[in-house]
C-alpha atoms as a PDB file:
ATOM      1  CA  UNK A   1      78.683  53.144 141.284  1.00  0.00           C
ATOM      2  CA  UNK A   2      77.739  55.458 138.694  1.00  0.00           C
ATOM      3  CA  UNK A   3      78.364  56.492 135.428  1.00  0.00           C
ATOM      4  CA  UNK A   4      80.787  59.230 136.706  1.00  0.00           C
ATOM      5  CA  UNK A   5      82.988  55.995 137.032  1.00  0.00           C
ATOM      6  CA  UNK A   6      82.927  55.551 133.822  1.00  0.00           C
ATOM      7  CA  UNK A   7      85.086  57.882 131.733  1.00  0.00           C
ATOM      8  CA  UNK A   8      87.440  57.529 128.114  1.00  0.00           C
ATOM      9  CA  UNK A   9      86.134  56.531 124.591  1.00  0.00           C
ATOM     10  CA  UNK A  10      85.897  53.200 125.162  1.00  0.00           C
ATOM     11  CA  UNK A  11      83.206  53.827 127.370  1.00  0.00           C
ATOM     12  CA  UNK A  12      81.523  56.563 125.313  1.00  0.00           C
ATOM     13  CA  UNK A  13      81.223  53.882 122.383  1.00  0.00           C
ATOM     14  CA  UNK A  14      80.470  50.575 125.108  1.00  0.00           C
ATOM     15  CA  UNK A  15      77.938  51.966 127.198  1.00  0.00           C
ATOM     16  CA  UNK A  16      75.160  52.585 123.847  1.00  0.00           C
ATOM     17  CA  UNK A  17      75.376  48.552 124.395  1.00  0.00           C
ATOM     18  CA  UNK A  18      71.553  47.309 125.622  1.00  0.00           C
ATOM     19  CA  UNK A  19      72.112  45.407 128.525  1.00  0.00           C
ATOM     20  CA  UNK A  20      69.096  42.950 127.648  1.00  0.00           C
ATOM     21  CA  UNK A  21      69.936  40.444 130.946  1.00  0.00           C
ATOM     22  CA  UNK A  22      67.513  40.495 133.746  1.00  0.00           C
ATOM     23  CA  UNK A  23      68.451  42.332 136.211  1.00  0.00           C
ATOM     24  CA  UNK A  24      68.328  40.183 139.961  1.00  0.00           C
ATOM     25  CA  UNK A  25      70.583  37.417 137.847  1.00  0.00           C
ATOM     26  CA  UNK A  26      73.362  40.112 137.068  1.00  0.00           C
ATOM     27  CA  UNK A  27      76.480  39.709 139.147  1.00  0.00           C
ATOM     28  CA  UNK A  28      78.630  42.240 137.120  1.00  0.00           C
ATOM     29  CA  UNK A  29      77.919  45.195 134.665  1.00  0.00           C
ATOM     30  CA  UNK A  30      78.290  44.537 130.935  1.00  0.00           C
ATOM     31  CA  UNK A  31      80.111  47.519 130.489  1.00  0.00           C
ATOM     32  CA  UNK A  32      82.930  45.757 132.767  1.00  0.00           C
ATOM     33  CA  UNK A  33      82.307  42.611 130.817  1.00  0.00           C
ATOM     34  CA  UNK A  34      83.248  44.245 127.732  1.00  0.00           C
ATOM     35  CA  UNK A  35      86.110  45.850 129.302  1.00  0.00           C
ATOM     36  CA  UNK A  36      87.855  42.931 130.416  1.00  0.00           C
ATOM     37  CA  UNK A  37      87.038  40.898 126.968  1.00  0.00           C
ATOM     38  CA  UNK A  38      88.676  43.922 125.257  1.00  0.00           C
ATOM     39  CA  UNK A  39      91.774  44.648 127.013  1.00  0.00           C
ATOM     40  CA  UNK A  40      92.156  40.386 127.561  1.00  0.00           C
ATOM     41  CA  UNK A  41      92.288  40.118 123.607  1.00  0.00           C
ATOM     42  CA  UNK A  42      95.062  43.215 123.936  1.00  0.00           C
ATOM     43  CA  UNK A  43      97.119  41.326 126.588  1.00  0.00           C
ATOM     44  CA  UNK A  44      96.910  38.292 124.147  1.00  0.00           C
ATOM     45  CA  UNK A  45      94.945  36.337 126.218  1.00  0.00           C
ATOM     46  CA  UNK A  46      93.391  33.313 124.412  1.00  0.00           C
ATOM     47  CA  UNK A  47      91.447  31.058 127.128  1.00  0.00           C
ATOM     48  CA  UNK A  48      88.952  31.990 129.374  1.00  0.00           C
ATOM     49  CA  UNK A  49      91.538  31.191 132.291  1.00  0.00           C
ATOM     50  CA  UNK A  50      93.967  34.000 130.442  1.00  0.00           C
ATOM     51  CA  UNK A  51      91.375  36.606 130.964  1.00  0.00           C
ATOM     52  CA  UNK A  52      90.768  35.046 135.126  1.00  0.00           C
ATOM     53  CA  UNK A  53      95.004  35.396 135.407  1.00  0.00           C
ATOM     54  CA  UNK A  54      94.659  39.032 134.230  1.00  0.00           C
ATOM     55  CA  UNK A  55      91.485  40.021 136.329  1.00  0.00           C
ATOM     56  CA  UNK A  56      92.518  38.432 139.910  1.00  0.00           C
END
């Protein structure tokens, strides 16, 4: 996967983020990290459990 993925202003502001985690402990990209946390908060989601409802 590559940044051609990756396309739409949220993404042009998001991916300036450092991604400061190592990298053999990452299991998902922060850029989809943020993603999710952002459009959660839109869908009103307001528990962690919310946000696994709207992702599965």
């Amino acid at each position: 996967m590559g940044k051609k993925l990756y396309k739409g202003s949220f993404f042009d502001h998001f991916m300036i983020i450092y991604d400061s985690r190592q990298e053999g402990k990452v299991q998902h990209k922060l850029i989809d990290v943020l993603f999710i946390a952002v459009a959660s908060s839109i869908c009103y989601c307001n528990e962690w459990l919310d946000m696994v409802y709207l992702t599965s």
